[in-house]
Protein backbone atom coordinates (compact mmCIF):
# COMPACT_ATOMS: atom_id res chain seq x y z
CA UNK A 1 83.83 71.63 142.21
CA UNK A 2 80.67 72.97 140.95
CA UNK A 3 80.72 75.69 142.98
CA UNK A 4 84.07 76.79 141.42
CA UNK A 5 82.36 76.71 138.11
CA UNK A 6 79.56 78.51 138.73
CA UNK A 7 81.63 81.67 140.52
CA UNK A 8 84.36 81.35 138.15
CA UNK A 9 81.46 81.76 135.40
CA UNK A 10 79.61 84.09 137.21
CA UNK A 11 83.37 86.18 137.60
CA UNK A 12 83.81 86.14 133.68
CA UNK A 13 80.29 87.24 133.08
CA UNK A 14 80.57 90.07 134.97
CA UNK A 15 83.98 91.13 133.73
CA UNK A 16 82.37 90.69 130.19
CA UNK A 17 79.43 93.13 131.82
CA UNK A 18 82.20 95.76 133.02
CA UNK A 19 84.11 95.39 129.84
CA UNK A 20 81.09 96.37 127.80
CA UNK A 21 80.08 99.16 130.26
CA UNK A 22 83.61 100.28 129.46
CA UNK A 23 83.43 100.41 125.78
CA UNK A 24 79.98 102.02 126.07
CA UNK A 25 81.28 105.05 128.39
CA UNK A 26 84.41 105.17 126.50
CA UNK A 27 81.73 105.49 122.73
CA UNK A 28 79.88 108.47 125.48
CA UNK A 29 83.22 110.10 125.40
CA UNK A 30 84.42 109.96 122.55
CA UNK A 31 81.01 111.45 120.59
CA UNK A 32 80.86 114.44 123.18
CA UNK A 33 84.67 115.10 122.30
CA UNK A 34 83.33 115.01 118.87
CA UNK A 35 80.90 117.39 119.40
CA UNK A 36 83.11 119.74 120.90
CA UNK A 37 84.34 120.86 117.15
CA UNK A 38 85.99 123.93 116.51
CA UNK A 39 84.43 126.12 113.95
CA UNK A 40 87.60 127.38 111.42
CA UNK A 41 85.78 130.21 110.10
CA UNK A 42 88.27 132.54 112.86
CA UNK A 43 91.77 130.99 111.44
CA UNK A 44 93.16 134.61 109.67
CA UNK A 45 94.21 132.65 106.27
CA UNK A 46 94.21 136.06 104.98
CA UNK A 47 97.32 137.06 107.43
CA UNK A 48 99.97 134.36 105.70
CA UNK A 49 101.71 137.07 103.29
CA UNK A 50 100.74 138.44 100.43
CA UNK A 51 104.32 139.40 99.49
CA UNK A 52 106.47 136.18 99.56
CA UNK A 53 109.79 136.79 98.31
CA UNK A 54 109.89 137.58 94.14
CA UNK A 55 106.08 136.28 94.55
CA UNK A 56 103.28 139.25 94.66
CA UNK A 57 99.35 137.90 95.70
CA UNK A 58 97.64 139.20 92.74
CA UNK A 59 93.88 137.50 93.19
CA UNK A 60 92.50 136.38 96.26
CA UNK A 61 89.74 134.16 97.56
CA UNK A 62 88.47 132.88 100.84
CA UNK A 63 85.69 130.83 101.77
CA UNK A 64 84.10 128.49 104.21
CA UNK A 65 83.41 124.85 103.04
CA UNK A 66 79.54 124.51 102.92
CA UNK A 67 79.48 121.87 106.49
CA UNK A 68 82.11 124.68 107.91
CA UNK A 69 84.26 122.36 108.43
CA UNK A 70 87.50 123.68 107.28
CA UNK A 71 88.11 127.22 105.79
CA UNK A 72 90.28 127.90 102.11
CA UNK A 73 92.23 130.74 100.97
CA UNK A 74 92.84 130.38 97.12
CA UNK A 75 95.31 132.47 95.31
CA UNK A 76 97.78 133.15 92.38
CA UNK A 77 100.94 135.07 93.14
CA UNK A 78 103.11 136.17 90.49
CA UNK A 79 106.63 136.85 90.03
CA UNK A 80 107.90 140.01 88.61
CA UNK A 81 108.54 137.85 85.12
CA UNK A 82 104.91 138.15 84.81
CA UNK A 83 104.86 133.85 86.02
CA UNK A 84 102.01 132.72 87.73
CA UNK A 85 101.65 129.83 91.02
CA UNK A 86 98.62 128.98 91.83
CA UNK A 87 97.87 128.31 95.56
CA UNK A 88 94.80 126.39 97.80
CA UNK A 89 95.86 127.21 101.54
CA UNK A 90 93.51 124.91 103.83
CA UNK A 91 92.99 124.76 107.53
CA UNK A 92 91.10 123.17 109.97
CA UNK A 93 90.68 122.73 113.73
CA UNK A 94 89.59 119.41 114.48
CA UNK A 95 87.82 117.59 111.70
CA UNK A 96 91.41 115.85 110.50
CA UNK A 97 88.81 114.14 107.65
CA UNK A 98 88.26 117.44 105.93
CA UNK A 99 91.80 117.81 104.73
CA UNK A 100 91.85 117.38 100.84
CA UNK A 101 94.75 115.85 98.08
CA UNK A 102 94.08 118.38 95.96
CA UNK A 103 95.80 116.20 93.19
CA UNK A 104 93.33 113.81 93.53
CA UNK A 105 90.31 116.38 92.70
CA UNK A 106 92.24 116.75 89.50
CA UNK A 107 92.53 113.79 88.70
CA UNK A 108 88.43 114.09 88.31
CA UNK A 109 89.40 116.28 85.50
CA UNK A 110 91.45 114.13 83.30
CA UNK A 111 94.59 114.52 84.83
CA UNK A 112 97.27 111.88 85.97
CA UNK A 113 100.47 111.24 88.01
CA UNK A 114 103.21 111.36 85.52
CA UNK A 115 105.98 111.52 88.14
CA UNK A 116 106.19 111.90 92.19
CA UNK A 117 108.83 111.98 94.54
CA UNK A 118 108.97 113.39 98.54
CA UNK A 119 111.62 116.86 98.04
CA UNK A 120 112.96 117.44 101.43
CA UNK A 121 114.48 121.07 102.05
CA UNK A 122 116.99 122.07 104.78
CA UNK A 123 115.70 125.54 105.08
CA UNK A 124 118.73 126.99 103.69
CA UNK A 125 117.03 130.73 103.22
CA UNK A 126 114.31 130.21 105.73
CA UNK A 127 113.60 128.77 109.36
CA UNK A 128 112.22 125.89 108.77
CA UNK A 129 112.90 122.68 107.24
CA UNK A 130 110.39 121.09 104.56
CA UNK A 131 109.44 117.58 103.54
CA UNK A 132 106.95 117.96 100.95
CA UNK A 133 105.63 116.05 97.98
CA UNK A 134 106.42 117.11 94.47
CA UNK A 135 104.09 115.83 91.39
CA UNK A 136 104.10 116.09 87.71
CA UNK A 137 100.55 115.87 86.30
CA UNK A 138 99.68 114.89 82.58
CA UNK A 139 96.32 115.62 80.40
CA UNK A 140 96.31 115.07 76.89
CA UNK A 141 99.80 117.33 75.91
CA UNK A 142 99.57 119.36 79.10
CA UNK A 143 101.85 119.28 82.35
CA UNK A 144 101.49 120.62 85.61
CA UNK A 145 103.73 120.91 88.81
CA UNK A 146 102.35 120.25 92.07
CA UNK A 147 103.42 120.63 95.38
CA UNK A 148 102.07 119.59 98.75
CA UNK A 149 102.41 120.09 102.00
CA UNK A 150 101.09 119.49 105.57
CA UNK A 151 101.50 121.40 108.92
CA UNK A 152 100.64 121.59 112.28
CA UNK A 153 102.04 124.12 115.07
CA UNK A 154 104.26 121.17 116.07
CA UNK A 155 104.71 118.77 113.11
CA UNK A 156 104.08 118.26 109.37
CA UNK A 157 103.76 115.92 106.66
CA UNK A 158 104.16 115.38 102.97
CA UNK A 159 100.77 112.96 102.07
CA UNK A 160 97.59 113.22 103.88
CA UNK A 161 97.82 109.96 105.01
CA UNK A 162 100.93 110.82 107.32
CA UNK A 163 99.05 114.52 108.63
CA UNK A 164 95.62 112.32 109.44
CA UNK A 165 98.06 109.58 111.71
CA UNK A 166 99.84 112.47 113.28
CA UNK A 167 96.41 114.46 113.88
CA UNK A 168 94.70 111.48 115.27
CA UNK A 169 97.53 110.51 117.64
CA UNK A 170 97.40 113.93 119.19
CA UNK A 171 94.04 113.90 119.48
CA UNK A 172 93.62 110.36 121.46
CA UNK A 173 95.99 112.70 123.98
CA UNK A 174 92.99 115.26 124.06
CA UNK A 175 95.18 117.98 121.62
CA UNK A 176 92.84 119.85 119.00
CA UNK A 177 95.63 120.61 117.24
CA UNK A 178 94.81 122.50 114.36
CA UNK A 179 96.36 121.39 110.64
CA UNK A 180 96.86 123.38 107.48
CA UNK A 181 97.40 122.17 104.04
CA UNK A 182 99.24 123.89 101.35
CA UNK A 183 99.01 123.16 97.73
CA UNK A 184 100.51 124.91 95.06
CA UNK A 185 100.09 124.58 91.19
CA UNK A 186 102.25 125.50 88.45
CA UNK A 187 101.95 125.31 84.33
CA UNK A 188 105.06 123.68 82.83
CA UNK A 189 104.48 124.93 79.34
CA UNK A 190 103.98 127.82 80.52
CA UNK A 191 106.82 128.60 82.75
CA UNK A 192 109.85 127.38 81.96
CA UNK A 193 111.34 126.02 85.70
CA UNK A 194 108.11 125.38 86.86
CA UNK A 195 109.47 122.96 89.71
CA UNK A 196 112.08 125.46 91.00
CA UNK A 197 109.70 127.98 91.22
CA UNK A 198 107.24 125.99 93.03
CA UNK A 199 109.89 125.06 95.72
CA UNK A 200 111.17 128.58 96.14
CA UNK A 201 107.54 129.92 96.61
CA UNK A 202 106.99 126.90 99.07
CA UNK A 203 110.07 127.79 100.81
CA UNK A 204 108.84 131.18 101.24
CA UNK A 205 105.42 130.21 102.58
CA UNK A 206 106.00 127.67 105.00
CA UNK A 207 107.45 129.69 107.42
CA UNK A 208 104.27 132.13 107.92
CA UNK A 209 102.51 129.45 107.63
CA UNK A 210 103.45 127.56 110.31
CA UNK A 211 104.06 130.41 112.41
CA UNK A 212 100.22 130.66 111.85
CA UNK A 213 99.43 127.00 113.14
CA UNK A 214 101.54 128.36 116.16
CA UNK A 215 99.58 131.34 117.14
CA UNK A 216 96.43 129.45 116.62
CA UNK A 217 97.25 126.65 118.89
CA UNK A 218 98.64 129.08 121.96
């Protein structure tokens, strides 16, 4: 009876043995895949176009974030009424934690969430579908429209929250998928059918710049 004890003890310490061994090799693997980042700085932001229906790029910015972890294209486009969206087009490879709510940086500046609500777009006028979040932002007499969106070459998202779950979840399958973020910006005092607007340049966007996501990932 002893005897039993002792191997059935001696079993269940060495399973606990191999179980850690696993979890050690599995930590190994997990920071080399880490390490295997992708640098950004070759995603051509710069291609997505510059003409976008009514909407004309008339400033332009690109830069590298300071770890080089995800690269930004920041621009205004304009519409030939002389209205003006603002736009932050992000991308990254593989560091999913890099990926910004832009709405939340403003919120550093004294703005708040007057109003939200998920728009979802058949793609009447374009290829492709859209589910993208639509805010109204508030500071002291001032409003704002903001839209944002998430892609991937296969899939996006309307919050961050859902792009990071659908990034990681491709990635325990060993995909370095990479995800872009699009957020554009509006004045409602300042543009009468600021929300329209927003969704039409959206509309016009998404398509190039998923098409983007796609030629990345081939």
């Amino acid at each position: 009876m002893q005897s039993a004890k002792a191997a059935t003890t001696i079993w269940m310490r060495q399973r606990a043995q191999a179980l850690v061994l696993i979890v050690l090799l599995v930590a190994l693997g997990l920071g080399w895949y880490e390490n295997q980042e992708i640098s950004p700085a070759d995603i051509p932001l710069a291609n997505l176009p510059k003409q976008a229906g009514p909407w004309q790029a008339v400033s332009e910015e690109i830069r590298m974030s300071k770890a080089n972890d995800y690269k930004l294209l920041t621009r205004t486009y304009q519409d030939g009424n002389g209205r003006n969206i603002h736009a932050r087009i992000q991308a990254t490879y593989t560091r999913l934690g890099s990926l910004r709510d832009w709405s939340l940086a403003s919120m550093a500046s004294g703005w708040s969430v007057e109003d939200q609500s998920i728009w979802k777009s058949d793609g009447e006028g374009t290829s492709l579908p859209m589910e993208a979040r639509i805010q109204k932002l508030a500071n002291g007499g001032r409003y704002r429209i903001a839209l944002t969106w998430y892609t991937s070459a296969q899939y996006q998202a309307a919050t961050l929250q859902s792009a990071e779950l659908k990034g990681w979840r491709d990635r325990l399958f060993g995909d370095k998928e990479p995800w872009a973020s699009m957020y554009l910006l509006a004045e409602i005092d300042s543009s009468p059918g600021a929300q329209d607007a927003v969704k039409h340049l959206a509309q016009q966007l998404a398509p190039g710049l998923r098409q983007l996501m796609c030629a990345i990932h081939s």
